[in-house]
C-alpha atoms as a PDB file:
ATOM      1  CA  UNK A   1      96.489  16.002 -92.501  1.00  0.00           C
ATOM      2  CA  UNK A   2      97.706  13.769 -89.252  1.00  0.00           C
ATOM      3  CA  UNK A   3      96.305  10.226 -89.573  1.00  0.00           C
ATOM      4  CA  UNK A   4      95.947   8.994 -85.626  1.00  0.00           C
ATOM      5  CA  UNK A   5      97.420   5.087 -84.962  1.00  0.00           C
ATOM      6  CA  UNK A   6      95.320   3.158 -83.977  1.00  0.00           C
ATOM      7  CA  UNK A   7      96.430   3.017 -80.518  1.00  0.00           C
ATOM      8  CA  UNK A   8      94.607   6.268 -80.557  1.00  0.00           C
ATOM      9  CA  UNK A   9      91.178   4.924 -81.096  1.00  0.00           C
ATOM     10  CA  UNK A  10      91.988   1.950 -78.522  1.00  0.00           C
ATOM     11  CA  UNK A  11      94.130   2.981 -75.856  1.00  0.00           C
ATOM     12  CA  UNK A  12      96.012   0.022 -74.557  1.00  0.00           C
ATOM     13  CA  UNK A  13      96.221  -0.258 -70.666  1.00  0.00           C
ATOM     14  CA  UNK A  14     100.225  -0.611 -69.344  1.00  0.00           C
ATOM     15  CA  UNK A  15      99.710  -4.364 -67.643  1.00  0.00           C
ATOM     16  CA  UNK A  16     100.852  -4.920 -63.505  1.00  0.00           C
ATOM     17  CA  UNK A  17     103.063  -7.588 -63.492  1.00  0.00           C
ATOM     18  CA  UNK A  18     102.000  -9.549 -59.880  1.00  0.00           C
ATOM     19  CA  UNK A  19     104.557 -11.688 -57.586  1.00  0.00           C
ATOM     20  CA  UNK A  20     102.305 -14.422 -56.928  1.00  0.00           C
ATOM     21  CA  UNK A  21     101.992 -17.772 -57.813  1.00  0.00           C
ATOM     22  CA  UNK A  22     101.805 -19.426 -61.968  1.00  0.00           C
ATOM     23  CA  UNK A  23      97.980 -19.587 -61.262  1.00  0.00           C
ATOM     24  CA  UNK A  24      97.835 -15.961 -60.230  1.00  0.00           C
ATOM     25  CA  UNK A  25      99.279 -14.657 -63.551  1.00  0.00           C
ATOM     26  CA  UNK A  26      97.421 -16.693 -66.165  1.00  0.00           C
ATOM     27  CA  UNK A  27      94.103 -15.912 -63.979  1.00  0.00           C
ATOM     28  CA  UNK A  28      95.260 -12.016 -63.997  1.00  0.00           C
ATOM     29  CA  UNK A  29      96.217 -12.899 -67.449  1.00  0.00           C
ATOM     30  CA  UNK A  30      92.669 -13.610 -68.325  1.00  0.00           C
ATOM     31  CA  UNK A  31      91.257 -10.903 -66.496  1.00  0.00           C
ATOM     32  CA  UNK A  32      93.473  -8.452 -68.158  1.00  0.00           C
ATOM     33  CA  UNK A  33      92.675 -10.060 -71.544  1.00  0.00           C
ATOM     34  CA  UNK A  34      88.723  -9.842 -71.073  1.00  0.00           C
ATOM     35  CA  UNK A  35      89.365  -6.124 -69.949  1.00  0.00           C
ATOM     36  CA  UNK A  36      91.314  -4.960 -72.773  1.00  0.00           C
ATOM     37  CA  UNK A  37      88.440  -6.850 -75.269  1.00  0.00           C
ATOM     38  CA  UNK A  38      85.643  -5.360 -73.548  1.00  0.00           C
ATOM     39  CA  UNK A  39      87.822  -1.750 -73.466  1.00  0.00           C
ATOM     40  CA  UNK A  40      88.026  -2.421 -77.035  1.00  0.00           C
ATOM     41  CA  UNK A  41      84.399  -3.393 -77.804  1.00  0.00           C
ATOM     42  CA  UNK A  42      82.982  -0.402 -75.547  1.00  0.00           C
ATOM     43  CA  UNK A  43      85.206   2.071 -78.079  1.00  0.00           C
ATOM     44  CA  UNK A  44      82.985   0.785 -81.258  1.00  0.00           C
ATOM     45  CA  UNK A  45      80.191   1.116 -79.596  1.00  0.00           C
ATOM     46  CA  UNK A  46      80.912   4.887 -78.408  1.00  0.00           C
ATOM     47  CA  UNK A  47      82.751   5.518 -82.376  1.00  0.00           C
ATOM     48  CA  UNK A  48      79.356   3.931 -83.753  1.00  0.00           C
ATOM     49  CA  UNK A  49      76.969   6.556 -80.703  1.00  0.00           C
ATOM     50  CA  UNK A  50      78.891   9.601 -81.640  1.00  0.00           C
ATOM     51  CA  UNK A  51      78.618   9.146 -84.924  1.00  0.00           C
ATOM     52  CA  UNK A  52      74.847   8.587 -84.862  1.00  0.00           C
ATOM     53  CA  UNK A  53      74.836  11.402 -82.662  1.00  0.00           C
ATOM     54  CA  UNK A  54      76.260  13.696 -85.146  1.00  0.00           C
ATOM     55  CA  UNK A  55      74.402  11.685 -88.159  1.00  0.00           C
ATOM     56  CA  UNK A  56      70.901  12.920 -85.899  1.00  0.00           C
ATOM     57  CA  UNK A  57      72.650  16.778 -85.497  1.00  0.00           C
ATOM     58  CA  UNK A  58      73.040  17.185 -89.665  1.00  0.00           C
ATOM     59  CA  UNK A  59      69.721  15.394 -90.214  1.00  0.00           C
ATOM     60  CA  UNK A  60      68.363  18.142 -87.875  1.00  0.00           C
ATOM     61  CA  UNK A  61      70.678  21.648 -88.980  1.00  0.00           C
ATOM     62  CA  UNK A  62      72.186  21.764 -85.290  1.00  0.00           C
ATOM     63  CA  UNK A  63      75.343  19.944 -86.511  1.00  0.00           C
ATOM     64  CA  UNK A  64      78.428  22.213 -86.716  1.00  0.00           C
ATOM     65  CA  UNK A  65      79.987  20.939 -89.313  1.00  0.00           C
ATOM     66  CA  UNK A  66      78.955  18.148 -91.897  1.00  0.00           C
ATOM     67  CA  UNK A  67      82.534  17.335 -92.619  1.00  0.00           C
ATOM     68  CA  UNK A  68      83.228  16.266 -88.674  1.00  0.00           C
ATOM     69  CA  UNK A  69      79.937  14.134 -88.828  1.00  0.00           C
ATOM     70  CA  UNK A  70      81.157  12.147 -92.232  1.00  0.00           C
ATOM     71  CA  UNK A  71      84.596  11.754 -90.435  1.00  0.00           C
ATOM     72  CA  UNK A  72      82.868  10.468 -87.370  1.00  0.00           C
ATOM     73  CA  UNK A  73      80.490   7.671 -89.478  1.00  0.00           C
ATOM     74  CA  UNK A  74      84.060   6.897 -91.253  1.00  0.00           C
ATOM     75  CA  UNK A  75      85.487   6.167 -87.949  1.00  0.00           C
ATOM     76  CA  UNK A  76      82.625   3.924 -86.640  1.00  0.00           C
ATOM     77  CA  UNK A  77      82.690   1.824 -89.415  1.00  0.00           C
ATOM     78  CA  UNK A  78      86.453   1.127 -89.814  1.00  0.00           C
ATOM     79  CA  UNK A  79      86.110   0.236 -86.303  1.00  0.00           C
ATOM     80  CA  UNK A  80      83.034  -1.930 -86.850  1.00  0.00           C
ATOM     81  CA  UNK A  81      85.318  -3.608 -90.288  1.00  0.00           C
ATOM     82  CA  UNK A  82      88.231  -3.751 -87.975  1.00  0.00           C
ATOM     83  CA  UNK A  83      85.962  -5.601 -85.371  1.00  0.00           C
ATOM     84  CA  UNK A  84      84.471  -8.143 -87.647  1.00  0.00           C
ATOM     85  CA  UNK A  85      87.523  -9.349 -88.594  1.00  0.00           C
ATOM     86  CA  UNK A  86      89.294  -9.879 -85.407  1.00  0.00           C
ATOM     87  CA  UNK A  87      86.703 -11.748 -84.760  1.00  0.00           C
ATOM     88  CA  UNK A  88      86.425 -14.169 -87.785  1.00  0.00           C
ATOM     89  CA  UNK A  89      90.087 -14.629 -87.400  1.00  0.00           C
ATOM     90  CA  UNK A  90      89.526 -15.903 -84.124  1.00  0.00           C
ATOM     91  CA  UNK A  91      87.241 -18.425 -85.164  1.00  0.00           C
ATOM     92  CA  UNK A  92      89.484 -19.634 -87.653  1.00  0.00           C
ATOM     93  CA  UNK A  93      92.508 -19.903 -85.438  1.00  0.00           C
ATOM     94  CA  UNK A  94      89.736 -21.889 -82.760  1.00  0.00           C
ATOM     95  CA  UNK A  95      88.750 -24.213 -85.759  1.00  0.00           C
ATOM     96  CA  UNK A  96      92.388 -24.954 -86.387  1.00  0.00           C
ATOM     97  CA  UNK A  97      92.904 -25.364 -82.672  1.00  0.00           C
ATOM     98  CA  UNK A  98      89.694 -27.851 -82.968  1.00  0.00           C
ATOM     99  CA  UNK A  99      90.864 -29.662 -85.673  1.00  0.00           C
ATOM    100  CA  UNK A 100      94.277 -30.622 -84.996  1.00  0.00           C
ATOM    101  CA  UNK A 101      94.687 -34.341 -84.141  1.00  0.00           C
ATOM    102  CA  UNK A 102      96.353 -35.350 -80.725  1.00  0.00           C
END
């Protein structure tokens, strides 16, 4: 059995690099960075759809296969686990940002 990466689940975008000025690249910089989150965030969601999708298909006897609905609610909620701690790691890392002294 092939386990996918998970760069198969999130596709990461190949980044431009741009010519103009310092101000230019961290604002593309941020763009980029809100893109790839919101890339990332819009993949849970459609793991977590399918996945009710297929949940709804079993519940009703239309599903093909009960196996590929269990894999897909699997999926989802690695995804979700994976998601909810990214993000509690970036709080940390902002709280330790917040508290250092200057």
């Amino acid at each position: 059995m092939e386990i996918p990466s998970l760069n198969s689940l999130f596709p990461v975008p190949a980044t431009e690099t741009s010519q103009g000025t310092a101000q230019d690249s961290a604002q593309d910089g941020v763009n980029s960075f809100k893109d790839l989150l919101g890339q990332a965030l819009q993949g849970v969601e459609d793991l977590q759809n399918n996945a009710q999708q297929l949940a709804g298909q079993v519940a009703t006897g239309d599903a093909s296969s009960f196996h590929d609905a269990v894999i897909a609610s699997e999926k989802a909620l690695l995804a979700f686990q994976l998601t909810t701690q990214v993000q509690t790691k970036v709080v940390e890392a902002y709280n330790q940002i917040m508290n250092m002294q200057i």
